[in-house]
C-alpha atoms as a PDB file:
ATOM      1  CA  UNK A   1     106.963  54.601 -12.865  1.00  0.00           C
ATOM      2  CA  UNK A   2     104.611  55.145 -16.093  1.00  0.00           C
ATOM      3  CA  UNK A   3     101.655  53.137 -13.488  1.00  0.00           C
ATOM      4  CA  UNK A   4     102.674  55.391 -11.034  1.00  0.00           C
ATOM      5  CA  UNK A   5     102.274  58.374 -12.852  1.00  0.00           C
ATOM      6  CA  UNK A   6      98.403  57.236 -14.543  1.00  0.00           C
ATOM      7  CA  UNK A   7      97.224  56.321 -11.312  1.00  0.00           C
ATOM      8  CA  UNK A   8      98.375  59.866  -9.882  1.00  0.00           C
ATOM      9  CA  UNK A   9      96.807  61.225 -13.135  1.00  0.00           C
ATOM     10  CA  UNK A  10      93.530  59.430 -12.526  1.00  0.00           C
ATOM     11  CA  UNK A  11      93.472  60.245  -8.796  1.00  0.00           C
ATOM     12  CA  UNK A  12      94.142  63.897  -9.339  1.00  0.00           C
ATOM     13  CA  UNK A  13      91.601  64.031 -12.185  1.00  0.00           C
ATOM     14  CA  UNK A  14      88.591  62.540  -9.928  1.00  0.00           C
ATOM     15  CA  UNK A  15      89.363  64.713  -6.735  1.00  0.00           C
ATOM     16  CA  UNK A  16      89.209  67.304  -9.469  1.00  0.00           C
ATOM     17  CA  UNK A  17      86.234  66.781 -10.507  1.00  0.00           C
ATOM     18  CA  UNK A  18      85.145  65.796  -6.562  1.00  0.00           C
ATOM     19  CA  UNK A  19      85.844  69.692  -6.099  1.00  0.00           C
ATOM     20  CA  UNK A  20      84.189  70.839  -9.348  1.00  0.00           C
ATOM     21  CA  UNK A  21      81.123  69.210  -7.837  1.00  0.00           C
ATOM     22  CA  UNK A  22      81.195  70.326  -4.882  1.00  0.00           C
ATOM     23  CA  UNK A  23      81.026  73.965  -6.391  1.00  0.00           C
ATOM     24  CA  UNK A  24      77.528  73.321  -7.958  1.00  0.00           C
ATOM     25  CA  UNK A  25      76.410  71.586  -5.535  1.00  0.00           C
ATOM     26  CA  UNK A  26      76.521  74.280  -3.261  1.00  0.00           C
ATOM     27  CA  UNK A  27      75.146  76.226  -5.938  1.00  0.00           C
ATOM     28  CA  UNK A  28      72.259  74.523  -6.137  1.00  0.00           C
ATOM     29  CA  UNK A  29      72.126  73.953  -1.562  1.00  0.00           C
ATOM     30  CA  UNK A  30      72.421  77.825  -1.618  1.00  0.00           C
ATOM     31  CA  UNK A  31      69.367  78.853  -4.361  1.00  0.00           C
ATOM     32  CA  UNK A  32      67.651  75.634  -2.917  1.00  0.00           C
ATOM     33  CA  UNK A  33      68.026  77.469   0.340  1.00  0.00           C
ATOM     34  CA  UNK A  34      67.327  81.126  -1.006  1.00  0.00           C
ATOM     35  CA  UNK A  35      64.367  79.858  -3.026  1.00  0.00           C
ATOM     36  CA  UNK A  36      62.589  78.153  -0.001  1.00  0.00           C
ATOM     37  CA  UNK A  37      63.365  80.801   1.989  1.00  0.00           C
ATOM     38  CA  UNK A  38      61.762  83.408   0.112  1.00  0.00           C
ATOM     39  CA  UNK A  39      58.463  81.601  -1.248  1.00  0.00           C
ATOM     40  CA  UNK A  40      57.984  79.553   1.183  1.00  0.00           C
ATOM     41  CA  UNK A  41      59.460  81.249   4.287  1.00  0.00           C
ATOM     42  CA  UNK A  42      61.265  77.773   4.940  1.00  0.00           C
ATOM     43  CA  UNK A  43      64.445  77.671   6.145  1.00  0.00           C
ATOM     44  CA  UNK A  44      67.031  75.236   5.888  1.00  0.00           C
ATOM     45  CA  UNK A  45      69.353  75.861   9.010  1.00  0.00           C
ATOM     46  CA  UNK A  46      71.930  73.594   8.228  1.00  0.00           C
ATOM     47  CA  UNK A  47      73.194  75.405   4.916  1.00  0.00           C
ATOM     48  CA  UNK A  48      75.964  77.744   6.402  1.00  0.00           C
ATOM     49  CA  UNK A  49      77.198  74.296   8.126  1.00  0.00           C
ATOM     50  CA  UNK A  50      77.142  72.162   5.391  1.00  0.00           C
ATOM     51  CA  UNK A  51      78.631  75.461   2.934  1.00  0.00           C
ATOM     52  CA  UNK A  52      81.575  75.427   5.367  1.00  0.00           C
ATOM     53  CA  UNK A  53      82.356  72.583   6.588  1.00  0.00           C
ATOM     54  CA  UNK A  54      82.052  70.411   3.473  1.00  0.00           C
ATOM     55  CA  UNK A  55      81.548  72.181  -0.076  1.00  0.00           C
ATOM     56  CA  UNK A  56      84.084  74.673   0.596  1.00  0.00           C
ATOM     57  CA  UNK A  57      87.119  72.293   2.019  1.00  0.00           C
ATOM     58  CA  UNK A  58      86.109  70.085  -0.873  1.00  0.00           C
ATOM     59  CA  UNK A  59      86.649  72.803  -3.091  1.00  0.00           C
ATOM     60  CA  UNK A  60      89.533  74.076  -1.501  1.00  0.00           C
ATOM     61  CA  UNK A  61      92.212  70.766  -0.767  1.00  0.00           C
ATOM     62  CA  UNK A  62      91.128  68.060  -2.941  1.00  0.00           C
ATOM     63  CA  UNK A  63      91.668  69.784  -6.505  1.00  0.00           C
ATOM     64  CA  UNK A  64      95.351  70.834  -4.957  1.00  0.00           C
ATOM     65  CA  UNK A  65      97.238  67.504  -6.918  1.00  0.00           C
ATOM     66  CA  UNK A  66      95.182  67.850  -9.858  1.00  0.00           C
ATOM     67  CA  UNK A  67      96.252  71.396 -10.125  1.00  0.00           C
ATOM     68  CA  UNK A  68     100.113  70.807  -9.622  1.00  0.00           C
ATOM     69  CA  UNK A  69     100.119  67.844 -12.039  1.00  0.00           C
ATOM     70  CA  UNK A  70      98.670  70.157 -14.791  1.00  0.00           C
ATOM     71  CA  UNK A  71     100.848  72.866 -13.680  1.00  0.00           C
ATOM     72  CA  UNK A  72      98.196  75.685 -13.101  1.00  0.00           C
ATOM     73  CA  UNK A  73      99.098  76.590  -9.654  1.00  0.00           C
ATOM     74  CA  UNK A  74     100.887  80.443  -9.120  1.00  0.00           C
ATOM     75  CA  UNK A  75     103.899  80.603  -9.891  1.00  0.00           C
ATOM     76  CA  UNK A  76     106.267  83.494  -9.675  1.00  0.00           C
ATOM     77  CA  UNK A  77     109.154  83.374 -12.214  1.00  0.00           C
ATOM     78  CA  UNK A  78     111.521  86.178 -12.258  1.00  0.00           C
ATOM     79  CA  UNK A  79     114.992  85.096 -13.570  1.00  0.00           C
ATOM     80  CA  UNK A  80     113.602  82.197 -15.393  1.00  0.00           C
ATOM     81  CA  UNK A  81     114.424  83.816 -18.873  1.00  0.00           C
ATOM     82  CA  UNK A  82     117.998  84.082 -17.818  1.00  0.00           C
ATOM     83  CA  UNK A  83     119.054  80.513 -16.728  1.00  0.00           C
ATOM     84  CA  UNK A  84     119.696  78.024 -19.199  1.00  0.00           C
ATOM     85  CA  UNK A  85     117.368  75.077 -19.659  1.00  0.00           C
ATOM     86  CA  UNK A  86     119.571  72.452 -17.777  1.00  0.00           C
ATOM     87  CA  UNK A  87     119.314  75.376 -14.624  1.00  0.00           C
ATOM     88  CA  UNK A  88     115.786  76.057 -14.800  1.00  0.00           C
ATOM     89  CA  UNK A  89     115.001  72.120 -15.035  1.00  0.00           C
ATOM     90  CA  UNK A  90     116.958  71.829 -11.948  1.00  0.00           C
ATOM     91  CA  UNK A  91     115.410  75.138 -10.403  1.00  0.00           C
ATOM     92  CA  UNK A  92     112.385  73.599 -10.830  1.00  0.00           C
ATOM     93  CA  UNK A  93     112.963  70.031  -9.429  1.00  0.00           C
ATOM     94  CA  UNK A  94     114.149  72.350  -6.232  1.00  0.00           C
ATOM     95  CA  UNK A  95     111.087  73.731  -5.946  1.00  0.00           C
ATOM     96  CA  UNK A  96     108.732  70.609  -6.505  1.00  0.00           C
ATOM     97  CA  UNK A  97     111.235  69.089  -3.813  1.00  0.00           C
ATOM     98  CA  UNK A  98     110.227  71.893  -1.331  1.00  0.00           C
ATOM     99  CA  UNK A  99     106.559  71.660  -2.173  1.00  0.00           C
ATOM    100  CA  UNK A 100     106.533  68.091  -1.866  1.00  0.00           C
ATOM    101  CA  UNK A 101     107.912  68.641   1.978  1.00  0.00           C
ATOM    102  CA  UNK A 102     105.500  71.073   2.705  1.00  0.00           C
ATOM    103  CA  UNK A 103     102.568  69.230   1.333  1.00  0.00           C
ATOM    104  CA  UNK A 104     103.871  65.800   3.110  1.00  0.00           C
ATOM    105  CA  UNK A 105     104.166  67.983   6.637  1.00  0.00           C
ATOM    106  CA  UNK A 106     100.849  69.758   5.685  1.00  0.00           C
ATOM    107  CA  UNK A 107      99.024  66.062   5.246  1.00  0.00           C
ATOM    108  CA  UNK A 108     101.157  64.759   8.187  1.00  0.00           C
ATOM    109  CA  UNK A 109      99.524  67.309  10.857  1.00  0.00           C
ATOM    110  CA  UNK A 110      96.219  67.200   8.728  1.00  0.00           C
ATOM    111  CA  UNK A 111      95.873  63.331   9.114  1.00  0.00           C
ATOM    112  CA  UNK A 112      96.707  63.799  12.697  1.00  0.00           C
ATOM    113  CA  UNK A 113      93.594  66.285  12.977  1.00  0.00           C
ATOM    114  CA  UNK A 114      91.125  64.159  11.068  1.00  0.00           C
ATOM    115  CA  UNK A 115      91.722  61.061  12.605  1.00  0.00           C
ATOM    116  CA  UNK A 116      91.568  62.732  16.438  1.00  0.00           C
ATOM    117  CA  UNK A 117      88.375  64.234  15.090  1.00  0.00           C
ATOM    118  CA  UNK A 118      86.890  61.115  13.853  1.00  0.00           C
ATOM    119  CA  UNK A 119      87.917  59.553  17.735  1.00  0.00           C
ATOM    120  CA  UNK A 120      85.743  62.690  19.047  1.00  0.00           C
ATOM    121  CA  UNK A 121      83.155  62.125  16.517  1.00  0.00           C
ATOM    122  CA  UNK A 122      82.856  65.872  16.477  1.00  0.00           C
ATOM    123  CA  UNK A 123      79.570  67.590  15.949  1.00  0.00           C
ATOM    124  CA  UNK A 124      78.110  70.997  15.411  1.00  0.00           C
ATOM    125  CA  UNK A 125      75.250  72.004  17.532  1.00  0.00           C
ATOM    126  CA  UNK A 126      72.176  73.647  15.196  1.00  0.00           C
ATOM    127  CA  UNK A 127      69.172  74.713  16.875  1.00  0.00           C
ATOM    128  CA  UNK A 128      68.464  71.354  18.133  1.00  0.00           C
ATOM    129  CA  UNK A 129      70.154  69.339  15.491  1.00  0.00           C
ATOM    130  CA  UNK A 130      73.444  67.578  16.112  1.00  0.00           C
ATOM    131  CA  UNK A 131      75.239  67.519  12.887  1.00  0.00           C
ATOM    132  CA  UNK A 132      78.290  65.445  12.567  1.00  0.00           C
ATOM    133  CA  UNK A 133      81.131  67.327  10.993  1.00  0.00           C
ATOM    134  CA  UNK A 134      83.947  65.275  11.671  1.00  0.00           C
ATOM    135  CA  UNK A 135      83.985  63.476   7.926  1.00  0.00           C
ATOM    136  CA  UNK A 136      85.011  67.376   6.461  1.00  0.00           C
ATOM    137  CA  UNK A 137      88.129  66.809   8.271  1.00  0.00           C
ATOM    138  CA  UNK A 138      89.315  64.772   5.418  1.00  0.00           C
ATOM    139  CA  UNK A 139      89.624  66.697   2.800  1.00  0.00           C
ATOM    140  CA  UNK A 140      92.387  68.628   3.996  1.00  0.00           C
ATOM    141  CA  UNK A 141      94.872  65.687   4.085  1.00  0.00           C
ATOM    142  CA  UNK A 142      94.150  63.685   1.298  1.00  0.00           C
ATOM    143  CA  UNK A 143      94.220  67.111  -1.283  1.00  0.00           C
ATOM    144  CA  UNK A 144      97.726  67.424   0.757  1.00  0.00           C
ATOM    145  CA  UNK A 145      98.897  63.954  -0.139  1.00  0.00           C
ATOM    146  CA  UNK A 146      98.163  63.633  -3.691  1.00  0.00           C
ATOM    147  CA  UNK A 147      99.573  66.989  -3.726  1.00  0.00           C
ATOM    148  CA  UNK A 148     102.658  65.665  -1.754  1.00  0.00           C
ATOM    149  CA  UNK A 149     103.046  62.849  -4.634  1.00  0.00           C
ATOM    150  CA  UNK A 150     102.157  64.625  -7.770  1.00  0.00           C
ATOM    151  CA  UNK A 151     104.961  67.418  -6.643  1.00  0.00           C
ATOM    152  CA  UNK A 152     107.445  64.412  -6.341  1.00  0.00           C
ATOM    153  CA  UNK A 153     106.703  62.600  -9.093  1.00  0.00           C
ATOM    154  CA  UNK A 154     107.273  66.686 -10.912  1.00  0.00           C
ATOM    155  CA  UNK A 155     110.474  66.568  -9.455  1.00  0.00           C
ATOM    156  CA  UNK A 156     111.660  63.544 -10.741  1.00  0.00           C
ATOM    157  CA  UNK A 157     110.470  64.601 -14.117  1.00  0.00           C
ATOM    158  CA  UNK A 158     112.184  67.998 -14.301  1.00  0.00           C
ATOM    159  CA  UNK A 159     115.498  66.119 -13.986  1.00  0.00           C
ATOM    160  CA  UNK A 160     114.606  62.957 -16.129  1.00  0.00           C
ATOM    161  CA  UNK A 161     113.552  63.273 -19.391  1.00  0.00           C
ATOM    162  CA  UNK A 162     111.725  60.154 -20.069  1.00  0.00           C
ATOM    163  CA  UNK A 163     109.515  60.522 -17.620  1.00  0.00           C
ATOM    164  CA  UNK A 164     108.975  64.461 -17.958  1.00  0.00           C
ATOM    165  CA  UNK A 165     107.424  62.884 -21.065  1.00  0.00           C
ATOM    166  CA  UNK A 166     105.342  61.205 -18.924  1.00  0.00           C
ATOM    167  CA  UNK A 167     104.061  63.605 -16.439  1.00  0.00           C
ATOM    168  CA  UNK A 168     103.545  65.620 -20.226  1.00  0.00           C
ATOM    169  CA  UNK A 169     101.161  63.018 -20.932  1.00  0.00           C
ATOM    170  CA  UNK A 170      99.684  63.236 -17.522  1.00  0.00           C
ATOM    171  CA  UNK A 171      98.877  67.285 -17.774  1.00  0.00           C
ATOM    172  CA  UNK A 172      96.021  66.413 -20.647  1.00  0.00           C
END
């Protein structure tokens, strides 16, 4: 389980940092874009495309496991303070077990969509550019799987201690 849990860790932690790049690399594609546009009257036509279709799902589904192993996604605790600890640890479990579902359905129909979109090979017309878009589609499922396994392996850790200890480890 401890393998298990470091190779989650070290999976989360690079789509992590997959998504933190992809947020200055846009950055830079956007003032490249601006900067060429305005000095040199040059514009780069395929910015909005590549903005949407790849930076921002990047951003958006891969950092998803990372953020549930470290624990920093919302969370809405209202009767927390009033259950005991062996409640809460078991409230808790519950709703890792529920995420975990919803993340495994979420990557299910996801995978289903990327893979009939790589079949396609599906493009976006640009002025006269074809642009292939059909790699984006991939971001969506594998942020929902890792998310899918980091919110089980949560769940097993709220209701064992040894390897809450673990996943403890994992959040640094």
């Amino acid at each position: 389980m401890g393998q298990l849990i470091a190779i989650a860790r070290s999976v989360a932690r690079i789509m992590g940092y997959i998504g933190a790049f992809a947020v200055v690399a846009m950055m830079l594609h956007i003032s490249l874009d601006v900067l060429l546009r305005n000095l040199f009257r040059i514009s780069m036509n395929t910015v909005p495309e590549i903005v949407a279709r790849y930076y921002m799902t990047a951003l958006a589904f891969l950092p998803l496991g990372w953020l549930e192993l470290r624990r920093q996604m919302i969370s809405v605790e209202l009767i927390d303070f009033a259950l005991s600890d062996r409640v809460r640890r078991f409230s808790d479990a519950s709703v890792m077990v529920i995420a975990a579902v919803i993340y495994g359905f979420l990557a299910w129909t996801n995978w289903d969509k990327a893979l009939s979109e790589t079949r396609v090979g599906t493009l976006v017309e640009i002025a006269t550019y074809k642009m292939p878009v059909w790699h984006s589609f991939y971001f969506a499922p594998i942020g929902f799987t890792l998310a899918a396994l980091v919110t089980a392996l949560l769940a097993i850790g709220y209701l064992n201690p040894r390897i809450a200890a673990q996943l403890e480890e994992a959040e640094e």
